[in-house]
Protein backbone atom coordinates (compact mmCIF):
# COMPACT_ATOMS: atom_id res chain seq x y z
CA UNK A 1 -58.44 62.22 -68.43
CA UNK A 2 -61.51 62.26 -66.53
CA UNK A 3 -59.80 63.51 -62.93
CA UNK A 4 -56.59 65.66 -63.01
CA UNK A 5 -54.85 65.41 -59.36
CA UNK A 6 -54.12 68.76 -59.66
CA UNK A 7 -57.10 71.04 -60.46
CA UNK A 8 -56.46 73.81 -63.04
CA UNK A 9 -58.05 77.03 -61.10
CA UNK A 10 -55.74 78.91 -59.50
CA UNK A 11 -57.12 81.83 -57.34
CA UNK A 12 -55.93 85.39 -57.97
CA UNK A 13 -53.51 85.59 -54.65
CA UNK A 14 -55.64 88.36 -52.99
CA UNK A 15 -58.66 85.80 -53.36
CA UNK A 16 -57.79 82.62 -52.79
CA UNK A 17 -60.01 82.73 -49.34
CA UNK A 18 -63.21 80.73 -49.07
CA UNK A 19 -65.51 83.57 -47.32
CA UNK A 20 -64.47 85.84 -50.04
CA UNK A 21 -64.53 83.47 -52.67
CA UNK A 22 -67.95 82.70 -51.39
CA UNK A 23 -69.51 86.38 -50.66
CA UNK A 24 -67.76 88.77 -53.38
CA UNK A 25 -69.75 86.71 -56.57
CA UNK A 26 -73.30 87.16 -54.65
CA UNK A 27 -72.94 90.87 -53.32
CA UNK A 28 -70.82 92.34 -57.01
CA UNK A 29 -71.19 90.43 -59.62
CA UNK A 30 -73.22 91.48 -62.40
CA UNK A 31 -74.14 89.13 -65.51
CA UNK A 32 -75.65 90.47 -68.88
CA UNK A 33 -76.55 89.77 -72.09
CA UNK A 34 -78.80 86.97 -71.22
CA UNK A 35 -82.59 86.54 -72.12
CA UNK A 36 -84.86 84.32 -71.11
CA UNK A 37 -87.97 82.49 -72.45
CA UNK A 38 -89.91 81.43 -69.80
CA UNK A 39 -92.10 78.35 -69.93
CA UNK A 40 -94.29 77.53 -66.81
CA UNK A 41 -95.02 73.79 -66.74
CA UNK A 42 -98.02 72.12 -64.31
CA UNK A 43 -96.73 69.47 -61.55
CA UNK A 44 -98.46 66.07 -61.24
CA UNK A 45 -100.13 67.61 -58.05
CA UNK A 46 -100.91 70.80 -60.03
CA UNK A 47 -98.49 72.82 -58.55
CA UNK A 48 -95.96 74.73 -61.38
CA UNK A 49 -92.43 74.77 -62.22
CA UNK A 50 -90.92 77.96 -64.25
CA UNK A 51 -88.75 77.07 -66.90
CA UNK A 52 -86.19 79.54 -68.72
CA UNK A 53 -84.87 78.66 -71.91
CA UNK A 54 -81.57 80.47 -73.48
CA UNK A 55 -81.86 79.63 -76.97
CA UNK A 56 -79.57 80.01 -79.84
CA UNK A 57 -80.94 76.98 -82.41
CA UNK A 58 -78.25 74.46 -80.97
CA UNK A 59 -78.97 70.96 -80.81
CA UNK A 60 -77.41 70.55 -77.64
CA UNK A 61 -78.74 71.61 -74.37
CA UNK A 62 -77.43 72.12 -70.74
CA UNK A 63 -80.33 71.66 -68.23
CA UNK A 64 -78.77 73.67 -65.17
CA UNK A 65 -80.60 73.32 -61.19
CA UNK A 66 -79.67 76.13 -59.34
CA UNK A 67 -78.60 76.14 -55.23
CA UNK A 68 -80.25 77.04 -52.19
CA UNK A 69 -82.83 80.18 -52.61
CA UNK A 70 -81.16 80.68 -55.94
CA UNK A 71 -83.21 80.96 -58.69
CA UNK A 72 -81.94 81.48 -62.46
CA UNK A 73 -81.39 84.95 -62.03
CA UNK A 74 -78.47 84.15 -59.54
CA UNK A 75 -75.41 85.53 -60.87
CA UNK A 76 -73.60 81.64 -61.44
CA UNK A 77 -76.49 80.55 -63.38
CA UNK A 78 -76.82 83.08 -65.69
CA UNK A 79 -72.68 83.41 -65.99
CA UNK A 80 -72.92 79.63 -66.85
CA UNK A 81 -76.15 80.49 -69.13
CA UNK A 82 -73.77 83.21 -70.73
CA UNK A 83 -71.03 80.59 -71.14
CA UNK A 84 -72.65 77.27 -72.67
CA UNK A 85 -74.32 79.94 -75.27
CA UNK A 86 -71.34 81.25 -76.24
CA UNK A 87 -70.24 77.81 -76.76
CA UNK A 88 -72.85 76.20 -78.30
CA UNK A 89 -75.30 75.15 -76.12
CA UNK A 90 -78.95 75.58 -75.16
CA UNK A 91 -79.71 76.15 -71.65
CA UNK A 92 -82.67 75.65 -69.50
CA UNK A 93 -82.78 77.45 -66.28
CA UNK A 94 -85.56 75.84 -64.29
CA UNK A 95 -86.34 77.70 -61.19
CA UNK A 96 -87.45 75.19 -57.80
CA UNK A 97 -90.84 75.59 -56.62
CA UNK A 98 -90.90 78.95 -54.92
CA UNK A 99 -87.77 80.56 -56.58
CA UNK A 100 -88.96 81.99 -59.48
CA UNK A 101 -90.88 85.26 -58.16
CA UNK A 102 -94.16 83.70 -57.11
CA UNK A 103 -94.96 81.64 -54.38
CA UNK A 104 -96.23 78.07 -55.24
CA UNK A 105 -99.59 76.79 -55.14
CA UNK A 106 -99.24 74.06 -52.57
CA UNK A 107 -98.33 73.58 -49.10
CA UNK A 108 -94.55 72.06 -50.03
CA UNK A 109 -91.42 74.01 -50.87
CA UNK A 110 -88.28 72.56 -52.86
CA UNK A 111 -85.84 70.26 -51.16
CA UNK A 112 -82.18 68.89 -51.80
CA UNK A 113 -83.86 65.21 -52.56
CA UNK A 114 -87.03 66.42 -54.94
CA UNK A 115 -85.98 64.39 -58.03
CA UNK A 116 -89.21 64.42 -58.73
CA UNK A 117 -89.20 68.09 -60.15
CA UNK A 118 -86.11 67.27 -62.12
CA UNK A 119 -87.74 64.33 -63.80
CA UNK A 120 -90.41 66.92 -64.63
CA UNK A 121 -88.11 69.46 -66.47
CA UNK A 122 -85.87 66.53 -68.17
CA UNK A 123 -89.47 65.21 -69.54
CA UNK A 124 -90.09 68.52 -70.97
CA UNK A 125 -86.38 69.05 -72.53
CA UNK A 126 -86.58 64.70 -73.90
CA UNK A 127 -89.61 65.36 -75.93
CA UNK A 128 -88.20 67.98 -77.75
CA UNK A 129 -86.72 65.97 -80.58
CA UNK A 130 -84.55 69.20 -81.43
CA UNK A 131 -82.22 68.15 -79.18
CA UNK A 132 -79.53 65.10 -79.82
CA UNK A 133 -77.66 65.48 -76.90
CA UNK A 134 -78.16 66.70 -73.11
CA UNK A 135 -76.29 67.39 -70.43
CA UNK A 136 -76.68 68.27 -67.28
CA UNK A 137 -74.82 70.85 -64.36
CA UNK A 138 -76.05 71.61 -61.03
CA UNK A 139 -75.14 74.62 -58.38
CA UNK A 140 -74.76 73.69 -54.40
CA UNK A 141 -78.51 72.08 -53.28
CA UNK A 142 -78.65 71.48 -56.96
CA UNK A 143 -75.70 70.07 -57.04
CA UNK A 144 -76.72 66.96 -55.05
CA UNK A 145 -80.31 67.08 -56.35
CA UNK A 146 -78.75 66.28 -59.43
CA UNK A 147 -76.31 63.77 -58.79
CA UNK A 148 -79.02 61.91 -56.44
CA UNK A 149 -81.31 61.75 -59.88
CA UNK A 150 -78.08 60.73 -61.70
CA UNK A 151 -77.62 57.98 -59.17
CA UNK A 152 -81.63 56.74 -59.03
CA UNK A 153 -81.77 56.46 -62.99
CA UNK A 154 -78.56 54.54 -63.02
CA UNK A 155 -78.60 52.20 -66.60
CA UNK A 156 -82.33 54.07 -67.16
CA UNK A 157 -80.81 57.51 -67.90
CA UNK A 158 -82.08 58.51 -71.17
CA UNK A 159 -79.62 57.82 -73.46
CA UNK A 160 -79.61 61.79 -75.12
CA UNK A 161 -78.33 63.11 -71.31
CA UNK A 162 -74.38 62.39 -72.07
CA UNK A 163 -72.77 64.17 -69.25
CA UNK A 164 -72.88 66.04 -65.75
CA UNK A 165 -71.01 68.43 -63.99
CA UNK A 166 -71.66 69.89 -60.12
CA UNK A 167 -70.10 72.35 -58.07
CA UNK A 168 -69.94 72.82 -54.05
CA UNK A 169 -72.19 69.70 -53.68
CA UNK A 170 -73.23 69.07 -50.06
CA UNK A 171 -72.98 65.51 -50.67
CA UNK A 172 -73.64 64.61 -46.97
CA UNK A 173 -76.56 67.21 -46.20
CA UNK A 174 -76.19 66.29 -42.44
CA UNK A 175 -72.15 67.28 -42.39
CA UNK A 176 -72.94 70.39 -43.85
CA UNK A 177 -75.54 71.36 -42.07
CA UNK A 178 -73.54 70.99 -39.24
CA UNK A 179 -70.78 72.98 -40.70
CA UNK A 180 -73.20 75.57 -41.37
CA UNK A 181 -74.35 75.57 -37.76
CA UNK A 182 -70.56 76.58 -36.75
CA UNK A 183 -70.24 80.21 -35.32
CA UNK A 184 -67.46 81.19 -38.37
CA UNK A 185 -70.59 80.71 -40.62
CA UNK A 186 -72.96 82.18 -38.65
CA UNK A 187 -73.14 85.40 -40.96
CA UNK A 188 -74.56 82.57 -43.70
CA UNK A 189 -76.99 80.99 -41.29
CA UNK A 190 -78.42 83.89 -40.55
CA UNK A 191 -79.16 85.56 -44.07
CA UNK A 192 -80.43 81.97 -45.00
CA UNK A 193 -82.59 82.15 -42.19
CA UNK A 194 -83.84 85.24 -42.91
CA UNK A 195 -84.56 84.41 -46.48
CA UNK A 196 -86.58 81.48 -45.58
CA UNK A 197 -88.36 82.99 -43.15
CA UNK A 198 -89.81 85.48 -45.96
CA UNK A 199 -90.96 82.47 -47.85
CA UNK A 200 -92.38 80.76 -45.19
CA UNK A 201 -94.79 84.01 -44.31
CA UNK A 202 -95.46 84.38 -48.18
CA UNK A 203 -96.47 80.44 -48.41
CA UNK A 204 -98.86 81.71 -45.31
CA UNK A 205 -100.98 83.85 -47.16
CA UNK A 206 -101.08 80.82 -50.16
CA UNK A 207 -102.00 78.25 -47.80
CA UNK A 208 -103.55 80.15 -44.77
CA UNK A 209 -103.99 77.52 -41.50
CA UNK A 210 -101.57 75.03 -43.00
CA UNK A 211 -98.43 76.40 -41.92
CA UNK A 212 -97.43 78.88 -39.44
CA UNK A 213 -94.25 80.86 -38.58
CA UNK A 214 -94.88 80.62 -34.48
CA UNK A 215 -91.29 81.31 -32.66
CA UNK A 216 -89.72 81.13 -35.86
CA UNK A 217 -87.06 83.88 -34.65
CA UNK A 218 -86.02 81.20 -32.18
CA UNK A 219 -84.73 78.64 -34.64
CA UNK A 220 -80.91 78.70 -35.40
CA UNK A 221 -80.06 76.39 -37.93
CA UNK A 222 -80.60 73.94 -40.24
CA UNK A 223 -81.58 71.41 -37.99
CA UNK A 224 -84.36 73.40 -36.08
CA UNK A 225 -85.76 74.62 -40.19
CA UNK A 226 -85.37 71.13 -41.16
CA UNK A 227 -87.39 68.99 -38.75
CA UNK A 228 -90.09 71.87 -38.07
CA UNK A 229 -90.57 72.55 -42.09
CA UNK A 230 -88.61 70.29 -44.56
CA UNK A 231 -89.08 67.14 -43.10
CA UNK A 232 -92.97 67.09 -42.43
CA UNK A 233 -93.96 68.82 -44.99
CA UNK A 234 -92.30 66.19 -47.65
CA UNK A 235 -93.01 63.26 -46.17
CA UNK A 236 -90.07 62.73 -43.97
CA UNK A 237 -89.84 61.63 -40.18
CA UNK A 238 -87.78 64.38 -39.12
CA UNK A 239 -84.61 66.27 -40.51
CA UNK A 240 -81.83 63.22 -39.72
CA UNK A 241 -84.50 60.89 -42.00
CA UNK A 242 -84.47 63.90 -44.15
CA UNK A 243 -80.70 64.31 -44.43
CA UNK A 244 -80.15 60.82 -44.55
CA UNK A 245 -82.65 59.59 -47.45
CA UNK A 246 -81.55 62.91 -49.94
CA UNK A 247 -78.00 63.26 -49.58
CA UNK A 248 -76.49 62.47 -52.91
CA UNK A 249 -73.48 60.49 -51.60
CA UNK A 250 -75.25 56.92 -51.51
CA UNK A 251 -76.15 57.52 -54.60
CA UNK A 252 -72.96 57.79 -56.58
CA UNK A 253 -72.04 54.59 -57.17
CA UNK A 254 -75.29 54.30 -59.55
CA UNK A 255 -74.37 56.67 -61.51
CA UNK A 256 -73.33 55.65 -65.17
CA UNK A 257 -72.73 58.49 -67.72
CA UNK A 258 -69.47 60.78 -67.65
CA UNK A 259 -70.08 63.49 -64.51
CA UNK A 260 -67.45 65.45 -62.58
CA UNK A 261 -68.09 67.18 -59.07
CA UNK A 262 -65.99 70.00 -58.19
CA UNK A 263 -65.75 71.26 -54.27
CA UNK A 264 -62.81 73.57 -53.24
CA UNK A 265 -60.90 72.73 -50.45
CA UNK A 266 -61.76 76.19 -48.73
CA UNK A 267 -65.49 75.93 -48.84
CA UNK A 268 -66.91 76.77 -45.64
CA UNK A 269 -69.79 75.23 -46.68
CA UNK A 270 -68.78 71.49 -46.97
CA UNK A 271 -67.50 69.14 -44.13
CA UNK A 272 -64.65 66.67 -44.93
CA UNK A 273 -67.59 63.52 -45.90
CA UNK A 274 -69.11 65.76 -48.38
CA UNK A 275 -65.74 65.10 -50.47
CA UNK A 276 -66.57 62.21 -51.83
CA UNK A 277 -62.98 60.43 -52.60
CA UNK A 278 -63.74 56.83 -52.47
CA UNK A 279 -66.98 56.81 -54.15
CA UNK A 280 -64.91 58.68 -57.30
CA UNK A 281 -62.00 55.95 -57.03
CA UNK A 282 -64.35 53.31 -56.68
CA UNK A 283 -67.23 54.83 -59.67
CA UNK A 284 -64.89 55.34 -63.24
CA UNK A 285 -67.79 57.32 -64.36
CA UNK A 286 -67.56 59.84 -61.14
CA UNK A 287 -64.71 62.58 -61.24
CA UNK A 288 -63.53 64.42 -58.10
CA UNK A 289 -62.12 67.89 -58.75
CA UNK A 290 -61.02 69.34 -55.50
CA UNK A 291 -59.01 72.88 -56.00
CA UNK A 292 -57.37 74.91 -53.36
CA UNK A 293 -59.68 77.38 -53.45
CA UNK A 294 -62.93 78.53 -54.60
CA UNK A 295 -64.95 78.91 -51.79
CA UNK A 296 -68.65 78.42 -52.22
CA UNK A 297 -69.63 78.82 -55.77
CA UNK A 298 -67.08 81.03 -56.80
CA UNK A 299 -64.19 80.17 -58.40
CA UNK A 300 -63.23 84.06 -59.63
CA UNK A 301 -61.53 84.84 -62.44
CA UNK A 302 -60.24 88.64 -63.11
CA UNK A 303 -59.68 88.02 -67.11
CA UNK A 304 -61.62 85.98 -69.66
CA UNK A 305 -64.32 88.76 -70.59
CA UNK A 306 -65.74 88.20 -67.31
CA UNK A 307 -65.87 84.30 -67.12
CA UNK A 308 -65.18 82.48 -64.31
CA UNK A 309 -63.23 79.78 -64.02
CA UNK A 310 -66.22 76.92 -63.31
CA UNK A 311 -67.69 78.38 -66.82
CA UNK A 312 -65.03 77.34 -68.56
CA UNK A 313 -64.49 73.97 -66.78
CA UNK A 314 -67.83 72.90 -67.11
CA UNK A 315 -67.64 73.86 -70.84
CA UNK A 316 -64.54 71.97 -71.05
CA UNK A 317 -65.89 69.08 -69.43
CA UNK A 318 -69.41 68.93 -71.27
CA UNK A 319 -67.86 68.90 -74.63
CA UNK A 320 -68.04 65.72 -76.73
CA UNK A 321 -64.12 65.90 -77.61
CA UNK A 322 -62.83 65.84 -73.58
CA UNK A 323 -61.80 62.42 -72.64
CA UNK A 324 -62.91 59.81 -70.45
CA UNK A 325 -60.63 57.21 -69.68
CA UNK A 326 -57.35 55.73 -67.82
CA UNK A 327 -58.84 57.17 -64.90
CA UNK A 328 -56.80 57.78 -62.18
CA UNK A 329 -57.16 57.97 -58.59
CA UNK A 330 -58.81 60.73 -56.83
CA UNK A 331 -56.69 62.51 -54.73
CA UNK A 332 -57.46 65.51 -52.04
């Protein structure tokens, strides 16, 4: 039962709003208990990548990518952290370049296409040989940066990563973006905006005369960050080539192994193409979960010790024993 038609998270009544669902997680929630190893790995271009392992002797472990200017501290990683443990699992936070406290060594930042870093950190976890089984869940930007790597290993997956699970994935970059850019998300553009601006003047001081913030308070979206920053700096001709080239829905048809994306119907972050319902009919490894609400990675719960709802759903789904067949047809 790969897909159910009717997703099993139900808001609590007062919360079943996207913009709350989306804000109340990032600006209250508090996650504990959880303590990190960190491992910090050199790049092929001799940059670094932060690793945090959650380790309790398991021979399974979840390898979790984390969503725009996140980082593994953010509250959904570590509540998912908290929840494959307590299952399990082994986890492996790895933070993007730039997101784990310290500004990178080279002139590029992270981006929703850099499979490249992923291959890095699932290197890393493969030669362990304490591990039998892997699986993998991304968050948002790390959502699609997942299911994009999914879809470019197709039949070359290693044969140890079993199955994947995504929430609010942009899966057309350029759709959200321009959802993003609408004035009833404006409070989101802004603080992301904001955020990257910081980076941008910290990567400055890393990589003085390479880059430059110049007018930066006149950008307004995604669009204006993207071509003057993401695109050139990773090799793309400007954001559309960007957009185009990374977003992870031409890529799901590749993918092969068990892997579920779930995107609430309320999320103010996602356009109607970033709801990938053919690809799922058409892919009977792809699942579609699409609940009422949920919001932008949040999915509340008010019971379970403090779990949410995508916790347990992603431990559900990532367990050997949940089954993967007669799959029917995704519905929205």
């Amino acid at each position: 039962m790969p897909l159910i038609p009717r997703s099993s998270y139900n808001a609590p009544v007062f919360l079943a709003n996207g913009h709350l669902q989306s804000t109340l997680p990032t600006l209250f929630r508090r996650v504990s208990g959880i303590r990190y190893q960190r491992q910090r790995m050199t790049t092929p271009d001799q940059d670094f990548l932060d690793l945090d392992w959650s380790r309790i002797g398991s021979k399974r472990l979840a390898i979790l990518s984390h969503g725009l200017e996140g980082s593994s501290q953010s509250h959904y990683v570590l509540g998912m952290v908290r929840a494959l443990n307590r299952s399990g699992w082994d986890a492996l936070a790895w933070n993007f370049r730039g997101c784990s406290g310290e500004t990178n060594r080279t002139v590029r930042f992270y981006h929703s296409g850099a499979t490249e870093d992923l291959q890095v950190v699932i290197s890393e976890a493969t030669a362990r040989a304490a591990y039998s089984e892997m699986a993998l869940v991304g968050f948002s930007l790390g959502g699609n940066l997942t299911l994009k790597y999914l879809g470019e290993q197709g039949e070359k997956i290693h044969p140890r990563i079993k199955r994947t699970v995504t929430f609010s994935v942009p899966c057309d970059l350029a759709a959200s973006v321009g959802e993003l850019a609408k004035p009833a998300n404006r409070i989101y553009m802004k603080r992301f905006l904001v955020v990257l601006h910081q980076k941008i003047k910290a990567k400055m001081k890393v990589v003085p005369g390479q880059i430059n913030d110049d007018g930066y308070q006149q950008m307004k979206d995604f669009k204006d960050f993207d071509n003057r920053y993401t695109a050139p700096l990773h090799g793309f001709k400007d954001a559309n080539d960007y957009w185009q080239k990374c977003s992870c829905k031409s890529f799901l048809k590749a993918i092969t192994i068990p892997t579920l994306i779930v995107n609430a119907k309320d999320d103010p972050f996602l356009a109607p193409s970033c709801y990938p319902v053919e690809e799922a009919n058409a892919n009977p490894h792809l699942s579609l979960e699409i609940p009422d609400s949920g919001g932008h990675m949040g999915f509340m719960s008010l019971d379970h010790g403090g779990q949410y709802w995508s916790e347990r759903r992603a431990v559900e789904f990532l367990s050997p024993s949940y089954p993967f067949l007669d799959k029917p047809s995704a519905t929205r």
